[in-house]
N, C-alpha and C. Protein backbone atom coordinates (compact mmCIF):
# COMPACT_ATOMS: atom_id res chain seq x y z
N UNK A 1 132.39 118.70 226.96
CA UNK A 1 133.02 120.00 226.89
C UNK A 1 133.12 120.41 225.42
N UNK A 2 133.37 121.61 225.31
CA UNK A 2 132.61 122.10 223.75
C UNK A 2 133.94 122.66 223.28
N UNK A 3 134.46 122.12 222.09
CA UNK A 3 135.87 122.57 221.84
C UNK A 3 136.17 123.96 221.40
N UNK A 4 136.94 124.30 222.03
CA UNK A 4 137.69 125.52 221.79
C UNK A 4 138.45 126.21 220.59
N UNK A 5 138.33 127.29 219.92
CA UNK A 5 138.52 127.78 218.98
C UNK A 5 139.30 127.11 218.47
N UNK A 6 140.31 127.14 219.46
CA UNK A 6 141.98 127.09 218.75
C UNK A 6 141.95 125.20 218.17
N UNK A 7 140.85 124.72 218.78
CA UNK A 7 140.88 123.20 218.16
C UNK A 7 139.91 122.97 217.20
N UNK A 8 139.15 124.42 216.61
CA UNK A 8 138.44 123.90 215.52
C UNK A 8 138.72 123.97 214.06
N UNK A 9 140.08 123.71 213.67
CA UNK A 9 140.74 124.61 212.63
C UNK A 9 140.95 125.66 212.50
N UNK A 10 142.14 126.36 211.22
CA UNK A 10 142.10 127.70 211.18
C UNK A 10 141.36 128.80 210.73
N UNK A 11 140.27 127.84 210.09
CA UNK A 11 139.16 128.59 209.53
C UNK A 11 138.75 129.62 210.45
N UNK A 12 138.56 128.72 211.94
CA UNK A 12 137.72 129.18 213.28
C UNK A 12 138.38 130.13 213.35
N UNK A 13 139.58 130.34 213.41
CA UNK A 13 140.59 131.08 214.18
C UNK A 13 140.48 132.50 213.53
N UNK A 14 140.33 132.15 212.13
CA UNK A 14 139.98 133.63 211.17
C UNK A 14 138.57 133.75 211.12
N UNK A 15 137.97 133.55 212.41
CA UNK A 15 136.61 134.07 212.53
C UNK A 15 135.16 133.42 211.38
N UNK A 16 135.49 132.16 210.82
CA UNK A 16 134.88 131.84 209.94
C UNK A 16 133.89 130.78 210.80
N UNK A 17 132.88 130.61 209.94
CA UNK A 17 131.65 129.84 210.48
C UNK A 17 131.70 128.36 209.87
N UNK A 18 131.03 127.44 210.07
CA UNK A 18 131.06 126.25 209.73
C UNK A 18 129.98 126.23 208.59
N UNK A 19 130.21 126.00 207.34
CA UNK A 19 129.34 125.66 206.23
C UNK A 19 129.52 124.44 205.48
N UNK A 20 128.65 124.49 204.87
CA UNK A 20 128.84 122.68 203.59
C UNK A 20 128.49 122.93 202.31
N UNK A 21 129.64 122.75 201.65
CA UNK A 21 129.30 123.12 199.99
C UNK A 21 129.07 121.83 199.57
N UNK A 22 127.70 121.70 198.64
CA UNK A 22 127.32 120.49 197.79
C UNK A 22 127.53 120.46 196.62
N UNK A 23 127.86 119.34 195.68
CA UNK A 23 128.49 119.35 194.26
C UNK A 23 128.29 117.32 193.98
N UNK A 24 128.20 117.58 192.51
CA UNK A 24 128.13 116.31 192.20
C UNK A 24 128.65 116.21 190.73
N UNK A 25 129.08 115.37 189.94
CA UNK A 25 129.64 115.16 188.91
C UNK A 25 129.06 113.65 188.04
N UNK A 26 129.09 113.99 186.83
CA UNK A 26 129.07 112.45 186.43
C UNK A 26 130.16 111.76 185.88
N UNK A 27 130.24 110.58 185.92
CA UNK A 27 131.74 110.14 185.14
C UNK A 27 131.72 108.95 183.93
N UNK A 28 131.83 109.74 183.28
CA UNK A 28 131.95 108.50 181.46
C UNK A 28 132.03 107.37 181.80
N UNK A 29 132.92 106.43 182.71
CA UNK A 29 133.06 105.13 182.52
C UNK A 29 133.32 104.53 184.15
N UNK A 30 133.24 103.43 184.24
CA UNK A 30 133.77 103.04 185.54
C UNK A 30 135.15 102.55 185.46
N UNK A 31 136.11 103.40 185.81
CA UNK A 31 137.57 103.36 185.63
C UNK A 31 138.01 103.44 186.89
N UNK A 32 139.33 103.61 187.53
CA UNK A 32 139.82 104.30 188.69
C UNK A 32 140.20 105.44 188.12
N UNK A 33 140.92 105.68 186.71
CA UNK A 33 141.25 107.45 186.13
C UNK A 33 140.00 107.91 186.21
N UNK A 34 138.87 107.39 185.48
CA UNK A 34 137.59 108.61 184.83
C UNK A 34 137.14 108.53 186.68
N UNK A 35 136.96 108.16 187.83
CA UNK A 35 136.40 108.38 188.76
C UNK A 35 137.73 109.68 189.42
N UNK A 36 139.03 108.92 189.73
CA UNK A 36 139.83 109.97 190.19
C UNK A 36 139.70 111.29 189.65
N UNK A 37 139.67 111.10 187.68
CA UNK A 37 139.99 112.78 187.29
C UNK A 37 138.45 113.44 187.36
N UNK A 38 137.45 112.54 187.27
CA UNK A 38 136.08 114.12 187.67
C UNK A 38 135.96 114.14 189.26
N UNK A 39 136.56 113.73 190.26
CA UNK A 39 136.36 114.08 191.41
C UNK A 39 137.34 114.68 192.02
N UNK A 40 138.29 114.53 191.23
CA UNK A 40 139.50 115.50 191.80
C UNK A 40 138.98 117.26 190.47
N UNK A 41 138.12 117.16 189.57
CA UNK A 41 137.88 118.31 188.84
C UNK A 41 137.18 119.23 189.58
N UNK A 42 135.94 118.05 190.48
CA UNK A 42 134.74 118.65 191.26
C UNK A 42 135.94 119.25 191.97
N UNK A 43 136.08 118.81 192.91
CA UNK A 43 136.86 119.36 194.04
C UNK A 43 137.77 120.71 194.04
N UNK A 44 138.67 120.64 193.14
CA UNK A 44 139.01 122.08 192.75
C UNK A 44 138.01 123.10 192.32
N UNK A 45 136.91 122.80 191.41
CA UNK A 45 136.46 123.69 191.32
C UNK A 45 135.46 124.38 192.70
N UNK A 46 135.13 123.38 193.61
CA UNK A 46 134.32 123.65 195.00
C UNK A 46 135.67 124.73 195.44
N UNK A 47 136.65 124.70 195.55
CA UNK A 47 137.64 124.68 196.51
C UNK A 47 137.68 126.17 195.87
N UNK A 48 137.83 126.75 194.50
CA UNK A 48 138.15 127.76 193.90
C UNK A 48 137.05 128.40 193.65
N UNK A 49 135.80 127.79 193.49
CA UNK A 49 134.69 128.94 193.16
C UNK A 49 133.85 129.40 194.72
N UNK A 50 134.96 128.69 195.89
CA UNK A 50 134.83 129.10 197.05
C UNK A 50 135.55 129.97 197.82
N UNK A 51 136.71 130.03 197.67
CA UNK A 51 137.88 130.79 197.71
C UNK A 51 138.56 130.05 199.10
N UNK A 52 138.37 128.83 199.10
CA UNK A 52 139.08 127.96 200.41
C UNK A 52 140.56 127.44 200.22
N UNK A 53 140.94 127.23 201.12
CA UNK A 53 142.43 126.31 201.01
C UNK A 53 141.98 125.73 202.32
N UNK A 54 142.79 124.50 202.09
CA UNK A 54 143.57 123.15 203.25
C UNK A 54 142.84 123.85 204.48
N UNK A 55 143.64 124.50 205.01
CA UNK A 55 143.32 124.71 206.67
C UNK A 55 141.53 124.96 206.45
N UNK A 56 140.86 125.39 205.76
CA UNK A 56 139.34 126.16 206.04
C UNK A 56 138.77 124.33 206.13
N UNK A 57 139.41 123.55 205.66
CA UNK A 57 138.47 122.33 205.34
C UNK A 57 138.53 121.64 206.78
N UNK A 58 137.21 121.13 206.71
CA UNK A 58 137.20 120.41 207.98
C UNK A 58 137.09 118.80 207.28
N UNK A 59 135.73 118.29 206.68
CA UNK A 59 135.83 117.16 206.75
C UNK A 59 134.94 117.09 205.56
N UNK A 60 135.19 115.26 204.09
CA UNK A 60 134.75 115.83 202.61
C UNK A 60 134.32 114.18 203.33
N UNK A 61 132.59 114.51 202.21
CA UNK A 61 131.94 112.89 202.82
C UNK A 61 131.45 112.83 200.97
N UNK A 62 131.92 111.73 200.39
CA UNK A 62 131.59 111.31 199.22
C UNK A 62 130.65 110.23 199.20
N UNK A 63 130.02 110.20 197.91
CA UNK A 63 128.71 109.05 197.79
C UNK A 63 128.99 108.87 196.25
N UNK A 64 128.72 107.56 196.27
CA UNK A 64 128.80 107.25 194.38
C UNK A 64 127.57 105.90 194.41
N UNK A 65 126.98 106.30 193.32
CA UNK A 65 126.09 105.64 192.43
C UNK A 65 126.50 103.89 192.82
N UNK A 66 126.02 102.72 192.26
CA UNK A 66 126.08 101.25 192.44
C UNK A 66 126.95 101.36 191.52
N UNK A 67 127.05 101.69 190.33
CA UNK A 67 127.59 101.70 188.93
C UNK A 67 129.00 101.79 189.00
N UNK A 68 129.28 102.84 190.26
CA UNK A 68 130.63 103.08 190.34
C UNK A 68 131.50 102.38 191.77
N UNK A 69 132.22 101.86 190.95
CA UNK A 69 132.96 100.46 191.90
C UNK A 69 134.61 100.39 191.76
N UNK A 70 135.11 100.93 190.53
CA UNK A 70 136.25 100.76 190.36
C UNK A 70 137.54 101.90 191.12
N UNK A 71 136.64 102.40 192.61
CA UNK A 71 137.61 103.27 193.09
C UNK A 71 136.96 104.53 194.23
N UNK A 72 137.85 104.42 195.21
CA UNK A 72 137.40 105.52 195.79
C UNK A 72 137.28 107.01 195.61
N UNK A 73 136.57 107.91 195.68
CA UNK A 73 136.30 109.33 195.32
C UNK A 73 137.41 109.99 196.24
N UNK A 74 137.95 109.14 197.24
CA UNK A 74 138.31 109.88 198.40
C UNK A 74 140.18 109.86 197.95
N UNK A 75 140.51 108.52 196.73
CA UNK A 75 141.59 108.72 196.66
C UNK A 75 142.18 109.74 195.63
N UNK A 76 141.27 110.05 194.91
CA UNK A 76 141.62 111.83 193.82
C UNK A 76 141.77 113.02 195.28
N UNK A 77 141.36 113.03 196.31
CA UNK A 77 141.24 113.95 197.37
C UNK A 77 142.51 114.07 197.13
N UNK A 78 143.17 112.89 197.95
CA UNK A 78 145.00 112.63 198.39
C UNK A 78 145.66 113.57 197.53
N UNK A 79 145.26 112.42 195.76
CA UNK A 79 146.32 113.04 194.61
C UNK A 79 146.25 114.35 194.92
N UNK A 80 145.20 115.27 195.06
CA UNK A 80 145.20 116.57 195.02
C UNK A 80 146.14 117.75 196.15
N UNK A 81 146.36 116.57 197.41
CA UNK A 81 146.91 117.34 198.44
C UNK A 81 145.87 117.62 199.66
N UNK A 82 144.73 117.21 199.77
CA UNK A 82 144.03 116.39 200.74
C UNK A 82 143.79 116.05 201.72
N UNK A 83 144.89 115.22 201.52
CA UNK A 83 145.03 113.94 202.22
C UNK A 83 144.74 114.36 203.61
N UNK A 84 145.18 115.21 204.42
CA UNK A 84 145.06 115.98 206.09
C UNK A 84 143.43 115.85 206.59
N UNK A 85 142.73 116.28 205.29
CA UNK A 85 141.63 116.42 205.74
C UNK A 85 140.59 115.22 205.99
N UNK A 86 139.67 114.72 206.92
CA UNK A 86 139.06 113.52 206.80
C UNK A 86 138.20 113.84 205.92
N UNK A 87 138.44 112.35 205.57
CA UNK A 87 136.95 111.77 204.12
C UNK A 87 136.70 110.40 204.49
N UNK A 88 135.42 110.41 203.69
CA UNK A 88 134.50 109.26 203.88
C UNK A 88 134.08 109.02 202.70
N UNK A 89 133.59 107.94 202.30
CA UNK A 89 133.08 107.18 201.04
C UNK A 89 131.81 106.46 201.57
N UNK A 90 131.03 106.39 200.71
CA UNK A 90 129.68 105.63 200.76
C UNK A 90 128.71 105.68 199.57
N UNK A 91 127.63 105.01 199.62
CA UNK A 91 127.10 104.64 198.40
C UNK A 91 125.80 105.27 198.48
N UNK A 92 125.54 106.01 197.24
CA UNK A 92 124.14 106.75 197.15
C UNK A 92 122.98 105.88 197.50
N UNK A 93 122.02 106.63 197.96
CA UNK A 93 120.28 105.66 198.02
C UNK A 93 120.08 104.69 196.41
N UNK A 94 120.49 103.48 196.12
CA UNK A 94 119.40 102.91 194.67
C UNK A 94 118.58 103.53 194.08
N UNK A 95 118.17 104.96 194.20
CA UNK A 95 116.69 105.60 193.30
C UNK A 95 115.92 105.39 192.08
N UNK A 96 115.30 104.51 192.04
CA UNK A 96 114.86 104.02 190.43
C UNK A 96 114.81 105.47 189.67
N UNK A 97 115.45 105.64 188.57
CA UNK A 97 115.32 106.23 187.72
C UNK A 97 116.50 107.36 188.17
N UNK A 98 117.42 107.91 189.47
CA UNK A 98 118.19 108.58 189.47
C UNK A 98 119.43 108.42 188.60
N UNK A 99 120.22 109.32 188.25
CA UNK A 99 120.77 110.07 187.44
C UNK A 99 122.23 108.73 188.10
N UNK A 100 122.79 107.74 186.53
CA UNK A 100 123.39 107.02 187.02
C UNK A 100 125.01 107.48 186.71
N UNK A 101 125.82 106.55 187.56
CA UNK A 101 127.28 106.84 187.45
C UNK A 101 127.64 108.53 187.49
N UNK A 102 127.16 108.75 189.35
CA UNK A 102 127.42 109.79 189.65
C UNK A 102 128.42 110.12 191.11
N UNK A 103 129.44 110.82 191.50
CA UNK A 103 129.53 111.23 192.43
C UNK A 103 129.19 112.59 193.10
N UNK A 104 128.33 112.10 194.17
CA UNK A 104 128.14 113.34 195.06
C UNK A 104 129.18 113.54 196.28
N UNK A 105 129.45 114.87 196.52
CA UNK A 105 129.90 115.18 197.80
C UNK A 105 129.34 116.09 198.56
N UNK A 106 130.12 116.51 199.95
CA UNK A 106 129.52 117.36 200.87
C UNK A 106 130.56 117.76 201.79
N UNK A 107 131.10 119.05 201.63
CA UNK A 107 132.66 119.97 201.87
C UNK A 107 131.86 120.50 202.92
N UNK A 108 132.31 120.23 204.10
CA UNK A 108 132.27 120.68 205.42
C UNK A 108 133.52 121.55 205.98
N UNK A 109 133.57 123.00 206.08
CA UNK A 109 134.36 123.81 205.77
C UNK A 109 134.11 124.71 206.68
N UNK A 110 135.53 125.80 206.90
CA UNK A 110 134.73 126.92 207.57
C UNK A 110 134.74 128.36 206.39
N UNK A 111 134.10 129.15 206.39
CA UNK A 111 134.31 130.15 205.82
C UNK A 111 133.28 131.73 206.39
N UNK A 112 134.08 132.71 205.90
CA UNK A 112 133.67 134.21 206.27
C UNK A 112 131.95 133.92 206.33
N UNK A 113 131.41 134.53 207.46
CA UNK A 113 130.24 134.28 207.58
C UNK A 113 128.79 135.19 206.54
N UNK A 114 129.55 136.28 205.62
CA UNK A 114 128.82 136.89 204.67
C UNK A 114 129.53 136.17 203.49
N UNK A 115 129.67 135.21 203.26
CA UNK A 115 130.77 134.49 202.10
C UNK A 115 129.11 133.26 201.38
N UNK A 116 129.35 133.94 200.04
CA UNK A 116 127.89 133.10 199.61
C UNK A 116 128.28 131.59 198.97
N UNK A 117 127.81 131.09 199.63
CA UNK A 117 128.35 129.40 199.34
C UNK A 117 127.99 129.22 197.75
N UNK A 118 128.70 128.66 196.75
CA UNK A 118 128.82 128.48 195.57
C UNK A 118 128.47 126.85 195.08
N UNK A 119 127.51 126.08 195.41
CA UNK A 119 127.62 124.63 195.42
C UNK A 119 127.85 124.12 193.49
N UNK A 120 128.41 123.57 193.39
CA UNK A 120 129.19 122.74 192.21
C UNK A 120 128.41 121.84 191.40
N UNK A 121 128.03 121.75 190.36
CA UNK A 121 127.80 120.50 189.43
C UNK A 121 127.96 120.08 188.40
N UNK A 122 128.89 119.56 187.88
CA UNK A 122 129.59 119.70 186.66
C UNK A 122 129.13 118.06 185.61
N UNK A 123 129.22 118.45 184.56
CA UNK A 123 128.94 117.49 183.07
C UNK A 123 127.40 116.75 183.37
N UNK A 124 127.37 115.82 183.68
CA UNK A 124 125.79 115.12 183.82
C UNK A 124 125.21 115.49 184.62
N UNK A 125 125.78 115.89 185.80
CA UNK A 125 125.42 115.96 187.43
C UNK A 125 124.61 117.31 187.07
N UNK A 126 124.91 118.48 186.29
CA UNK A 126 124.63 119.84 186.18
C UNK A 126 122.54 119.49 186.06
N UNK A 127 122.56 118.45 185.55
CA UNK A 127 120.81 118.54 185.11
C UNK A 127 120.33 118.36 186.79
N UNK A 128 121.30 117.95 187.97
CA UNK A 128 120.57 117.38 189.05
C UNK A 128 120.41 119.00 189.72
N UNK A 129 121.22 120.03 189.54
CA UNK A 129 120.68 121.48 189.96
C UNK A 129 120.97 122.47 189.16
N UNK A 130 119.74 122.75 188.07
CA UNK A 130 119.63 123.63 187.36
C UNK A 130 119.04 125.22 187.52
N UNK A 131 118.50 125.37 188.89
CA UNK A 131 118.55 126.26 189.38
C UNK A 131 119.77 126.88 189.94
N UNK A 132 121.01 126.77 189.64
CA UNK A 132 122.04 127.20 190.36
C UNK A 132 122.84 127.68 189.11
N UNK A 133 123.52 128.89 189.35
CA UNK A 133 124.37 129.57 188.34
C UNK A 133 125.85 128.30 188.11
N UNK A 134 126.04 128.53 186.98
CA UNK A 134 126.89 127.76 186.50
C UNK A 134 128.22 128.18 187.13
């Protein structure tokens, strides 16, 4: 059975469609601060150069580099106020020669269906999509 508006968030409810904003960041060191503060930076800025809050979010799936070990991406979510929404953590493909000590994510959201998705990439991560307005 195929769920019903009223159970797909309030995004649904304000007539919004299901989209996924992509963004990735790099982080100076393997810390739990330098991982928490650029993934809690990404995140606001996805969240604001999207024009979303809390209820539009459905579900945030993070990936980090081998390099990065000292912490989950998913616990800067919480600090931020978060926490409601599900997340996931996992580890990027090994890519010889990809772009190291990085987190990627993927904001599964609802929003206005003429609403132009804004995807994110901030400090190192920016060389991985340079076709995209800053």
């Amino acid at each position: 059975m195929a769920p019903s508006r009223r159970d797909r968030g309030a995004g649904a409810l304000s007539g919004g469609v299901l989209k996924a904003v992509r963004g990735a960041t790099s982080v100076p060191e393997d810390t739990s601060e330098a991982i928490r503060e650029r993934t809690a930076e990404l995140l606001r800025e996805i969240i604001s150069r999207n024009g979303l809050g809390v209820p539009d979010l459905v579900s945030i799936i993070f990936t980090t580099t081998e390099d990065l070990c000292a912490d989950f991406p998913a616990v800067a979510a919480r600090d931020i106020g978060l926490g409601t929404v599900p997340l996931l953590c996992a580890r990027e493909i090994p890519v010889v020669g990809a772009l190291p000590m990085c987190v990627r994510v993927m904001v599964h959201c609802y929003a206005p269906p003429d609403r132009v998705i804004r995807h994110v990439y901030l400090h190192g991560a920016r060389q991985l999509r340079m076709d995209l307005p800053e």
